[in-house]
Protein backbone atom coordinates (compact mmCIF):
# COMPACT_ATOMS: atom_id res chain seq x y z
CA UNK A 1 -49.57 123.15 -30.44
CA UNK A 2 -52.16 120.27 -30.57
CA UNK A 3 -50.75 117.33 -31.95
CA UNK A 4 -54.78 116.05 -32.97
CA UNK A 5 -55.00 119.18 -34.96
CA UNK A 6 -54.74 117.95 -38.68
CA UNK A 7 -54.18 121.78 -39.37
CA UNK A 8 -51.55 122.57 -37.23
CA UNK A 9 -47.87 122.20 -38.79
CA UNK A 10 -45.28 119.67 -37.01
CA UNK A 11 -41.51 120.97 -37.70
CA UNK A 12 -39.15 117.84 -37.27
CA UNK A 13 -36.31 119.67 -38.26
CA UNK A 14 -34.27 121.56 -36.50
CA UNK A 15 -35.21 124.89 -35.62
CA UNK A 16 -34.22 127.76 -37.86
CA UNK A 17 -31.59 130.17 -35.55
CA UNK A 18 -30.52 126.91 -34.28
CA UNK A 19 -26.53 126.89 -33.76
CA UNK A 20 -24.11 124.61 -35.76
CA UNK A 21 -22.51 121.99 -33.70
CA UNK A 22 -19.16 122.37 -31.65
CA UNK A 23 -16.30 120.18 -32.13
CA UNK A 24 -16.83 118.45 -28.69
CA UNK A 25 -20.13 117.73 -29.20
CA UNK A 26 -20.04 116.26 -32.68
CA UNK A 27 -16.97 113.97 -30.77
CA UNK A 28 -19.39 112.85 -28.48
CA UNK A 29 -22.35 111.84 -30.88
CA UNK A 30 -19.98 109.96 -32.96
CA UNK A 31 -18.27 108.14 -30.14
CA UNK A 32 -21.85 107.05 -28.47
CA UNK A 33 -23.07 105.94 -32.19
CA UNK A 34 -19.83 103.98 -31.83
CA UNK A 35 -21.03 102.67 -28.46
CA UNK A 36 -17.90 103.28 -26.69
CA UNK A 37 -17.67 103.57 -22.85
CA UNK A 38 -18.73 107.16 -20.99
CA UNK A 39 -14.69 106.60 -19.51
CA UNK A 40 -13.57 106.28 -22.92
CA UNK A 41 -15.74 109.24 -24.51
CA UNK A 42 -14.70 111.55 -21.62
CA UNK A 43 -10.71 110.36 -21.88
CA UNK A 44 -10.67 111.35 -25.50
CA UNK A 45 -12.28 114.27 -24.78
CA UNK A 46 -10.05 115.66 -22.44
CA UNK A 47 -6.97 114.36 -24.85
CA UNK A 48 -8.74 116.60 -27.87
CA UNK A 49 -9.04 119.73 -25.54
CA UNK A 50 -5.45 119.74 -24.34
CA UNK A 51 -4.45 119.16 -27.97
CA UNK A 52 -6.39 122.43 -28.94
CA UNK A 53 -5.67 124.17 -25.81
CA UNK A 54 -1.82 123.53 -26.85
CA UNK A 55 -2.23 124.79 -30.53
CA UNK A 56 -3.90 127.83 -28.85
CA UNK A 57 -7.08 126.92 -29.94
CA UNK A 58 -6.90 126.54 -33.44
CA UNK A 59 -9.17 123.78 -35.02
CA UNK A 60 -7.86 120.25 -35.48
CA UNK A 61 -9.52 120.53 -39.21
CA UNK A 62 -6.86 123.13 -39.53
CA UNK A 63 -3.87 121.33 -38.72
CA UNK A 64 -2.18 117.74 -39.50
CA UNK A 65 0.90 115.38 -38.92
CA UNK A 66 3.16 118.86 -37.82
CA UNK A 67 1.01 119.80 -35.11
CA UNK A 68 0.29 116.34 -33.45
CA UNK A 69 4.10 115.54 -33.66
CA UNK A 70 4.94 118.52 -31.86
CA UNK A 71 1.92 117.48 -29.26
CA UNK A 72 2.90 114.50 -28.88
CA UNK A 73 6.46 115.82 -28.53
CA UNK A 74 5.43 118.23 -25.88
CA UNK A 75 3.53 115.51 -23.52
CA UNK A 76 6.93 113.12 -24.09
CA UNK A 77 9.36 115.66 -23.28
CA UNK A 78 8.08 117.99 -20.27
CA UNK A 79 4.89 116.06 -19.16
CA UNK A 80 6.26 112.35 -18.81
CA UNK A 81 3.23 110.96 -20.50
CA UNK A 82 3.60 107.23 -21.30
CA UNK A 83 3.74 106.12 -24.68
CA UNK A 84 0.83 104.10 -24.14
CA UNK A 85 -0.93 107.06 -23.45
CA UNK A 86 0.51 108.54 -26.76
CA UNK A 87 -1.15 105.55 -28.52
């Protein structure tokens, strides 16, 4: 493709196959539009896969206040997790 070439077509979308964007990843663009830390951004991340990996990964747009009490629940009870961490 020759970017001189008034003839030639520039796409500046995405492409047409292309595949939608996973959970983690759309996580990650919004926290770095946020400009938070890479410790921060990877932190959370790791918090929202143990979350799904708990639910047996079922989608956080699927669930609500049930499933993060009995997460947070969980991390209290058998994993000794702070409550500052549950903040």
């Amino acid at each position: 493709m020759d970017p001189c070439n008034p003839r030639e077509r520039i796409s500046l979308g995405p492409p047409a196959a292309s595949k939608p964007k996973g959970l983690f990843q759309v996580m990650r663009e919004k926290m770095r539009l946020a400009h938070m830390s890479q410790f921060t951004e990877k932190t959370y991340t790791h918090w929202a896969k143990r979350f799904v990996a708990f639910h047996r990964g079922k989608h956080p747009r699927e669930m609500g206040a049930e499933e993060i009490t009995q997460f947070l629940s969980y991390l209290a009870a058998y994993k000794n997790v702070s409550a500052a961490t549950q903040n």
